[in-house]
N, C-alpha and C. Protein backbone atom coordinates (compact mmCIF):
# COMPACT_ATOMS: atom_id res chain seq x y z
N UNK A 1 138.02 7.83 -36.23
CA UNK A 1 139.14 8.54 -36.82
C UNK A 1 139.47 7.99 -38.19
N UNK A 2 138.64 6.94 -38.80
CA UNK A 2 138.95 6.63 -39.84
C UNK A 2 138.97 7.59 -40.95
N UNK A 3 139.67 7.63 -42.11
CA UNK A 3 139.62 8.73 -43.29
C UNK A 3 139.70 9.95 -42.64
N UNK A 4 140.81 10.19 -41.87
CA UNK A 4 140.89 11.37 -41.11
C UNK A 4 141.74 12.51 -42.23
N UNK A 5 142.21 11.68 -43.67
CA UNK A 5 142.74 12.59 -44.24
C UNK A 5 141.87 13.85 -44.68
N UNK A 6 140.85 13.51 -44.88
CA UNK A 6 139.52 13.61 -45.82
C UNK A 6 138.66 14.19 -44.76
N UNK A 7 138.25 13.51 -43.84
CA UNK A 7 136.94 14.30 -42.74
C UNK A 7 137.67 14.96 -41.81
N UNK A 8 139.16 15.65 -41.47
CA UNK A 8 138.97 16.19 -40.41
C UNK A 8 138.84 18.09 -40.63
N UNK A 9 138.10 18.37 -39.84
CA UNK A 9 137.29 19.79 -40.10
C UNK A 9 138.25 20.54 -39.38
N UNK A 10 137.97 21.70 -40.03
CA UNK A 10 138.99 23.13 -39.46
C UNK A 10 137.88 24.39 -38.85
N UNK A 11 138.35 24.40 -37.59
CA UNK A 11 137.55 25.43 -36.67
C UNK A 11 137.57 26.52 -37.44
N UNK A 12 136.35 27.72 -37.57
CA UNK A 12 136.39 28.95 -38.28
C UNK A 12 136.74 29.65 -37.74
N UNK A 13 137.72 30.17 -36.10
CA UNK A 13 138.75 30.70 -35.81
C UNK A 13 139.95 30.50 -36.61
N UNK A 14 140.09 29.08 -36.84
CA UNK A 14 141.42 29.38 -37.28
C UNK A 14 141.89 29.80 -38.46
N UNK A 15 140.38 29.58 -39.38
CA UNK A 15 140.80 31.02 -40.76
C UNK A 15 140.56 32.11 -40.48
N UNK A 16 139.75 32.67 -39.01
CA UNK A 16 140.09 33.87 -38.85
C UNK A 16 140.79 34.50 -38.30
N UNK A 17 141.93 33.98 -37.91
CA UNK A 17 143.04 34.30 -37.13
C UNK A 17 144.01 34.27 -38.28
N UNK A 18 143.80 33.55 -38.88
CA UNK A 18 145.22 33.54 -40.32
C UNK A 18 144.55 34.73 -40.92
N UNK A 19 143.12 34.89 -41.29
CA UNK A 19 143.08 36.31 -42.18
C UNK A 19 143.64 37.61 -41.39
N UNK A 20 143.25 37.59 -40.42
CA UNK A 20 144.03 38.59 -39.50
C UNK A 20 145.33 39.17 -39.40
N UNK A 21 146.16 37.93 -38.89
CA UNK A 21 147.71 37.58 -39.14
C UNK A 21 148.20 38.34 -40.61
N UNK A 22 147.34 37.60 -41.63
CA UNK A 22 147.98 38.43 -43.09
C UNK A 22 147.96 39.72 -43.61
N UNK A 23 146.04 39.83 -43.40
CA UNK A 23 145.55 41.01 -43.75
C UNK A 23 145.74 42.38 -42.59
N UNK A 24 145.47 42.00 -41.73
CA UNK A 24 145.63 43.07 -40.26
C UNK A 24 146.63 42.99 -39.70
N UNK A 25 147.82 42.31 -39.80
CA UNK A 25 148.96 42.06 -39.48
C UNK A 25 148.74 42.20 -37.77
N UNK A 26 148.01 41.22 -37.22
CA UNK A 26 147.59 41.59 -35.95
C UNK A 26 148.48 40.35 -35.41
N UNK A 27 149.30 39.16 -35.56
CA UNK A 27 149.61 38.59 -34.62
C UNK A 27 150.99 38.43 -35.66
N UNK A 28 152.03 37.96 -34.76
CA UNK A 28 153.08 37.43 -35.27
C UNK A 28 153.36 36.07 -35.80
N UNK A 29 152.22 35.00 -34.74
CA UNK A 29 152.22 33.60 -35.55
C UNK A 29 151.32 33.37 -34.70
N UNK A 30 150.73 31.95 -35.25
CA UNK A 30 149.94 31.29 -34.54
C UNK A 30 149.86 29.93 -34.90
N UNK A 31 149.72 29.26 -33.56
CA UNK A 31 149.90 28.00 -33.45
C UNK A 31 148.85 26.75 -33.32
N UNK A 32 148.21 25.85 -34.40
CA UNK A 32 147.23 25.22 -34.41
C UNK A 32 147.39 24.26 -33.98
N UNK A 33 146.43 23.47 -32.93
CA UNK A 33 146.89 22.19 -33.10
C UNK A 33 145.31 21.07 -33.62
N UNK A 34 145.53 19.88 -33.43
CA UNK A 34 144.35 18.85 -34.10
C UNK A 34 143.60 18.38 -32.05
N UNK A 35 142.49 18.82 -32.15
CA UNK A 35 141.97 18.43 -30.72
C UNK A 35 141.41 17.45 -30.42
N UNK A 36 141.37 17.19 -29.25
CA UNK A 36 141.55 15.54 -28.47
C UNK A 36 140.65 14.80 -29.15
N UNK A 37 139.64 15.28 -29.92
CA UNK A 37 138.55 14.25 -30.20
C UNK A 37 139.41 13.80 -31.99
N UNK A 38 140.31 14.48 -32.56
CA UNK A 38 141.19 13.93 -33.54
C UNK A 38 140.42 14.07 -34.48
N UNK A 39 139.61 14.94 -34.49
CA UNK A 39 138.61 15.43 -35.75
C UNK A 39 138.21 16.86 -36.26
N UNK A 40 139.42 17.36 -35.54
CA UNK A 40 139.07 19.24 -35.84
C UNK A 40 139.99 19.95 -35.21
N UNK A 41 140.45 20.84 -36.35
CA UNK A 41 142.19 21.99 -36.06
C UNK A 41 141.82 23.29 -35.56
N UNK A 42 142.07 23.06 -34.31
CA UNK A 42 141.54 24.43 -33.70
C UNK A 42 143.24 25.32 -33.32
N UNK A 43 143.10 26.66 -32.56
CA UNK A 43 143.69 26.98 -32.73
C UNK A 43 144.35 26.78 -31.01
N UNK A 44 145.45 26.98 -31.15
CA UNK A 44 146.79 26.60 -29.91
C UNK A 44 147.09 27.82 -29.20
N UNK A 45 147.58 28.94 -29.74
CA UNK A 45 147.95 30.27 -29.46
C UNK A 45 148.20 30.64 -30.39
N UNK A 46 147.75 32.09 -29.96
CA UNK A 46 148.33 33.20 -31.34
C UNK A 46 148.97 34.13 -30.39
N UNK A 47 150.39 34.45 -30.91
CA UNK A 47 151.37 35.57 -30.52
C UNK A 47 151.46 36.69 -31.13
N UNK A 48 151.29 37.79 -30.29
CA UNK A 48 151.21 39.40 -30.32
C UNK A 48 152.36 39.50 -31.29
N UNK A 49 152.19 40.50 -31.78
CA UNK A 49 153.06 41.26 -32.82
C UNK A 49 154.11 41.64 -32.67
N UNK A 50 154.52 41.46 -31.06
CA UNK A 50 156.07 41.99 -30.84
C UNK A 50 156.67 40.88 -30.07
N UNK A 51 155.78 39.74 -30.22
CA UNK A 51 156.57 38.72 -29.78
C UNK A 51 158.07 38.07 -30.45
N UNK A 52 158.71 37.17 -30.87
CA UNK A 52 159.61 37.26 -31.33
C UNK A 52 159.63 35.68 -32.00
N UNK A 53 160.37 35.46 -32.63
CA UNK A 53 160.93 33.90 -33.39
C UNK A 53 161.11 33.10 -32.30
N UNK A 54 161.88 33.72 -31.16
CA UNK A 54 162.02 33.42 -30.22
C UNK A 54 161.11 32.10 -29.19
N UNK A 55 160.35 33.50 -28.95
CA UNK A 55 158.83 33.39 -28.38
C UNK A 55 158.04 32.09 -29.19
N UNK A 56 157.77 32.23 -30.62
CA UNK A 56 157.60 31.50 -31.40
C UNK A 56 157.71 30.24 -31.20
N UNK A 57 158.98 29.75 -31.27
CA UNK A 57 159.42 28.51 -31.16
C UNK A 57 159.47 27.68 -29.70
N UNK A 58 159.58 28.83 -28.66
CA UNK A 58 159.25 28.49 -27.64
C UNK A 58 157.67 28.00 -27.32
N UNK A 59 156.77 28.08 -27.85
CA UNK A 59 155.84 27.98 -27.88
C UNK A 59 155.19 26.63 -28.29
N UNK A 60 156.08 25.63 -29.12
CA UNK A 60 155.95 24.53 -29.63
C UNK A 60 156.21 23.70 -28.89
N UNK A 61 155.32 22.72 -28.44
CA UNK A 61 155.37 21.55 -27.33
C UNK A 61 156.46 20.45 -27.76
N UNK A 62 157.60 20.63 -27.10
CA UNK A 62 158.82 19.38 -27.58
C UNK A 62 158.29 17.60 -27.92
N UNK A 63 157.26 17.32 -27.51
CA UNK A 63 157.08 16.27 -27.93
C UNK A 63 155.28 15.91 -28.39
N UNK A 64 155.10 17.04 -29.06
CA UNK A 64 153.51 17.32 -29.21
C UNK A 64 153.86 17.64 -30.87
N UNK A 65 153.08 16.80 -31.82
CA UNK A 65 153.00 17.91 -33.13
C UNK A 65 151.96 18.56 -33.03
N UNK A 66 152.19 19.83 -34.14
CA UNK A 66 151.44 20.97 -34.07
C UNK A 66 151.64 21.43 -35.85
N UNK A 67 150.85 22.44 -36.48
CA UNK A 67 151.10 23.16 -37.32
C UNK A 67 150.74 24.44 -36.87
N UNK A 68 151.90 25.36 -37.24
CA UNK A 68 151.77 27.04 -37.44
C UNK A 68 152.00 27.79 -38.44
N UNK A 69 151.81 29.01 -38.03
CA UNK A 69 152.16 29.97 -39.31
C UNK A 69 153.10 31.01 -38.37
N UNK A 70 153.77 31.27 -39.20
CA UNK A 70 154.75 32.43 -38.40
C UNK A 70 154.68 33.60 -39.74
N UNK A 71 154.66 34.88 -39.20
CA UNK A 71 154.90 35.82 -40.28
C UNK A 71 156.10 36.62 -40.22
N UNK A 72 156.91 36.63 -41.27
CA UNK A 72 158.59 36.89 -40.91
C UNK A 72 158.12 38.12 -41.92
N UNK A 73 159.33 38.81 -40.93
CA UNK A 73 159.56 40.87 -41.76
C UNK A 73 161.11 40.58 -41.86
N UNK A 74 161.61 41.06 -43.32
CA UNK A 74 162.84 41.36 -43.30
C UNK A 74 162.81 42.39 -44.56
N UNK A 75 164.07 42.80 -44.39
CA UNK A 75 164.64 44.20 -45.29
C UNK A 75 165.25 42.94 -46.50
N UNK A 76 164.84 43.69 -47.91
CA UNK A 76 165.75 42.22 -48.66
C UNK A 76 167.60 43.51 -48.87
N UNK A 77 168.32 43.04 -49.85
CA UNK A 77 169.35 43.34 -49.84
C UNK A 77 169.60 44.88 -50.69
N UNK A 78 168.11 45.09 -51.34
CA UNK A 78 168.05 46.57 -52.00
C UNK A 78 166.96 47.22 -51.47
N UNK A 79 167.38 47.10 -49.85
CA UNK A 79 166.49 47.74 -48.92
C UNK A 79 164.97 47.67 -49.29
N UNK A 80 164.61 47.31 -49.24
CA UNK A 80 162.49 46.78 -49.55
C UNK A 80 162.57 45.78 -48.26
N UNK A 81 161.26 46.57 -47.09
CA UNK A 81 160.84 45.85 -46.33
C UNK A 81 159.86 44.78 -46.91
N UNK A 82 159.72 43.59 -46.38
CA UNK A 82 158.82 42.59 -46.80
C UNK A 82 158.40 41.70 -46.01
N UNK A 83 157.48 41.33 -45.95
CA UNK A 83 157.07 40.31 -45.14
C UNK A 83 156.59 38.50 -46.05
N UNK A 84 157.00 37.53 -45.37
CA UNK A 84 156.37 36.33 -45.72
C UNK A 84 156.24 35.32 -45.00
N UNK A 85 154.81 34.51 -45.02
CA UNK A 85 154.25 33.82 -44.21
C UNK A 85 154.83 32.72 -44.36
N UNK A 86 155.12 31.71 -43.21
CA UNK A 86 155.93 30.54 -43.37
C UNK A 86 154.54 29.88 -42.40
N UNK A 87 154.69 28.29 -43.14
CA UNK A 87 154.06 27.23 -42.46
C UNK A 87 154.58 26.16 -42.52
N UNK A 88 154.41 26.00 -41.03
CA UNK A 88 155.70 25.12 -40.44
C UNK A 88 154.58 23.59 -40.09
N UNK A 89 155.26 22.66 -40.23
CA UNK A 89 154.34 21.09 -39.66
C UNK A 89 155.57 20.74 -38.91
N UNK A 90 155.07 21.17 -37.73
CA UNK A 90 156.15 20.53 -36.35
C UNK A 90 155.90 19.40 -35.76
N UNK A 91 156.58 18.26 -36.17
CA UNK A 91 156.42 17.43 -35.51
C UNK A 91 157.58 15.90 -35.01
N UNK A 92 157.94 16.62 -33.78
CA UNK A 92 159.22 16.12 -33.18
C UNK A 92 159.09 14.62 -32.85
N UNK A 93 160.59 13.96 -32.94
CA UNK A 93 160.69 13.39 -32.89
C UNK A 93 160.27 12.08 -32.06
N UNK A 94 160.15 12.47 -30.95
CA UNK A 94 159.65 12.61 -29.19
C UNK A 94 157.87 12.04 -29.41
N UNK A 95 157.48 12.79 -30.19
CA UNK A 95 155.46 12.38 -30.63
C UNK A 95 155.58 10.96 -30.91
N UNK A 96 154.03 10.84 -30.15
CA UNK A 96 154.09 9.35 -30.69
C UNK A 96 153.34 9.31 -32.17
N UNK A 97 153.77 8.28 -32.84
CA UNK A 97 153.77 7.57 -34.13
C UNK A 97 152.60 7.94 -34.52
N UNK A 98 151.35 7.72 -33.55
CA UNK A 98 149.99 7.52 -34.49
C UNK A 98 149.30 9.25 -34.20
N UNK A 99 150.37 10.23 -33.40
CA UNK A 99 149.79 11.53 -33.46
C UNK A 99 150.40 12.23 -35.02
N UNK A 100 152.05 11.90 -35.04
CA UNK A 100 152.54 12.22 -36.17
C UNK A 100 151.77 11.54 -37.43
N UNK A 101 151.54 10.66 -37.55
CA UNK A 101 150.65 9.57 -38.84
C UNK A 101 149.51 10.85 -39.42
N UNK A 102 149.06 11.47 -37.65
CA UNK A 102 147.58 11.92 -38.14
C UNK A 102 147.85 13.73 -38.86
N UNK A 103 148.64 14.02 -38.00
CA UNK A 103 149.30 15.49 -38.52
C UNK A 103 149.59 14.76 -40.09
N UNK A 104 150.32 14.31 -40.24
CA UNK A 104 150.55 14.16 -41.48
C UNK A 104 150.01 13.85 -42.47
N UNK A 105 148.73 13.32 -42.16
CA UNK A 105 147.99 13.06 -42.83
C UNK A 105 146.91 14.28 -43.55
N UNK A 106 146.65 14.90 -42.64
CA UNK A 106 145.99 16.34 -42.56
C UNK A 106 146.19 17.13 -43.00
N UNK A 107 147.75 17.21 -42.71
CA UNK A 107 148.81 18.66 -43.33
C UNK A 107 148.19 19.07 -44.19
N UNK A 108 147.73 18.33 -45.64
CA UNK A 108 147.89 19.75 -47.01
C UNK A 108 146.02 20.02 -47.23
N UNK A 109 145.27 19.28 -46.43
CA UNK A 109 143.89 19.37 -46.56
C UNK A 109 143.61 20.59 -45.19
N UNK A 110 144.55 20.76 -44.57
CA UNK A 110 144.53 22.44 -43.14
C UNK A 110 145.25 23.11 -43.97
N UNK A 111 146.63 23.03 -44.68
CA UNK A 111 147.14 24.12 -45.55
C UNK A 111 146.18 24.28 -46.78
N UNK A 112 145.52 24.14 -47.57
CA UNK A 112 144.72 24.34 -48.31
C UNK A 112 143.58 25.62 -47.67
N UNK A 113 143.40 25.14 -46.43
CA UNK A 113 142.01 26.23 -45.89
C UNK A 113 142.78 27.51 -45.76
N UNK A 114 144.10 27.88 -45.63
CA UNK A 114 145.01 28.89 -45.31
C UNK A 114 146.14 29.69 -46.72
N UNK A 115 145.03 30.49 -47.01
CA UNK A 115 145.10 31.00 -48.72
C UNK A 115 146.42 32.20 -48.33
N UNK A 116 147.76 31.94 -48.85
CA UNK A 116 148.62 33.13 -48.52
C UNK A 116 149.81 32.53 -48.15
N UNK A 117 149.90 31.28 -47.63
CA UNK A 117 151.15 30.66 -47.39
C UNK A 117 152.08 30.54 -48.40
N UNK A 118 153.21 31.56 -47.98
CA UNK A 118 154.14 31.50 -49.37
C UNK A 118 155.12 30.37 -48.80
N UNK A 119 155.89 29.67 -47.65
CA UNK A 119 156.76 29.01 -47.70
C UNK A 119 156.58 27.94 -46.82
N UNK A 120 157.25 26.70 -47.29
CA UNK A 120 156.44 25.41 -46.03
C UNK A 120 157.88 25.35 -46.02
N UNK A 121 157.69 24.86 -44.65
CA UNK A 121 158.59 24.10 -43.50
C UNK A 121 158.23 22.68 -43.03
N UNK A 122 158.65 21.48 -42.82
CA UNK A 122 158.43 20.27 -41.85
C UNK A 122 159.65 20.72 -41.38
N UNK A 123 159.50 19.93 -39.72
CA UNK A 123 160.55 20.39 -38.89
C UNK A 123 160.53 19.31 -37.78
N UNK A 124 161.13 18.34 -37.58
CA UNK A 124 161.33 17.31 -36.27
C UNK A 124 162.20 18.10 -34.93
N UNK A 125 162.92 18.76 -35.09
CA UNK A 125 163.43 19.23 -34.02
C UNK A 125 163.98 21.13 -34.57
N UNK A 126 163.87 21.61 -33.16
CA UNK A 126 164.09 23.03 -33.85
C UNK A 126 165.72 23.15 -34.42
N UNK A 127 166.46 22.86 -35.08
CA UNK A 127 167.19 22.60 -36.22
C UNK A 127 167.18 23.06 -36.96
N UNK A 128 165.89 22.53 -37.85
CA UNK A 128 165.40 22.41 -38.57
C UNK A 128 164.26 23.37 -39.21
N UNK A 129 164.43 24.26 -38.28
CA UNK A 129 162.98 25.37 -38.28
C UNK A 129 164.28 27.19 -37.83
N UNK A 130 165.75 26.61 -37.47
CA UNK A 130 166.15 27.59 -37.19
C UNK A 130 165.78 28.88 -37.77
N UNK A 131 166.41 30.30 -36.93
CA UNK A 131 166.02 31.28 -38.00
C UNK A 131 166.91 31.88 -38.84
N UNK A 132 167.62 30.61 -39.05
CA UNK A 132 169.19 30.93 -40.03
C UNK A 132 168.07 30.14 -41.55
N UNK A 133 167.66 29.41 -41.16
CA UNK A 133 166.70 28.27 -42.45
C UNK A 133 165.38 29.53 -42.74
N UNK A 134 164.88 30.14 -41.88
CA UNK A 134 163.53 30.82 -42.21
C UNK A 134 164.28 32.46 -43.00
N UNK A 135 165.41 32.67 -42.29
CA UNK A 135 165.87 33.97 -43.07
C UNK A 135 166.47 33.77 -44.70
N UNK A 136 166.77 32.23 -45.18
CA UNK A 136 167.69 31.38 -45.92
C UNK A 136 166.28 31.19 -46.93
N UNK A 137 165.35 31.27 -45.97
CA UNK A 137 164.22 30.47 -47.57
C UNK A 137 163.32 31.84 -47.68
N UNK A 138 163.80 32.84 -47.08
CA UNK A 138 162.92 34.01 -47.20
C UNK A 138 163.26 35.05 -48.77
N UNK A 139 164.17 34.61 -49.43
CA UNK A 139 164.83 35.34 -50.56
C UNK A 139 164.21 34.60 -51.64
């Protein structure tokens, strides 16, 4: 696991599930995580299109980090529907030290493979990820 900033590899599902998500608007979010061997970001779940923020967040293991993408639709205030992709680095408080170390380490070398992310999130507890903060950074 040494230089894990640098060598850890990203499964080619999981850019094809983000091209999907953006371009085909086929899932509502999806949830990556880094797998047991601590050398490659595969993907966690991806949620259907009518799932909800809800659903979403429910979906995030309380004491597991993870990175996702969620794709938010809102009307802005001179009526124009819009959509924008948020990427979130979840990683609660609860994780141990050397899983968070490694998410974090990773973060902007997995956001880099994921061309379209208009808004980042870090988030230790859902707080912090509310959808008062995702509707708040969506303007």
């Amino acid at each position: 696991m040494a230089n894990a900033a640098s060598g850890i590899a990203v499964d080619d599902e999981c850019k094809l599930k983000f091209l999907e998500l953006k371009a085909k608007r086929n899932y509502r979010y999806i949830v990556f995580k880094i797998d047991s061997t601590g050398n490659k970001v595969v993907v966690d779940k991806a949620g259907d299109n009518n799932e909800t923020y809800q659903d979403f967040t429910d979906s995030l293991p309380s004491d597991e980090c993870r990175y996702a993408v969620f794709d938010y639709d809102f009307t802005t205030n001179e009526n124009c529907h819009k959509s924008k992709i948020y990427f979130i680095a979840w990683s609660p408080d609860t994780a141990r030290v050397r899983t968070k170390m490694l998410y974090a380490s990773s973060k902007d070398r997995f956001k880099r493979e994921l061309d379209g992310i208009q808004v980042e999130l870090q988030a230790t507890d859902a707080s912090e990820m509310s959808l008062d903060i995702i509707k708040e950074r969506a303007y």
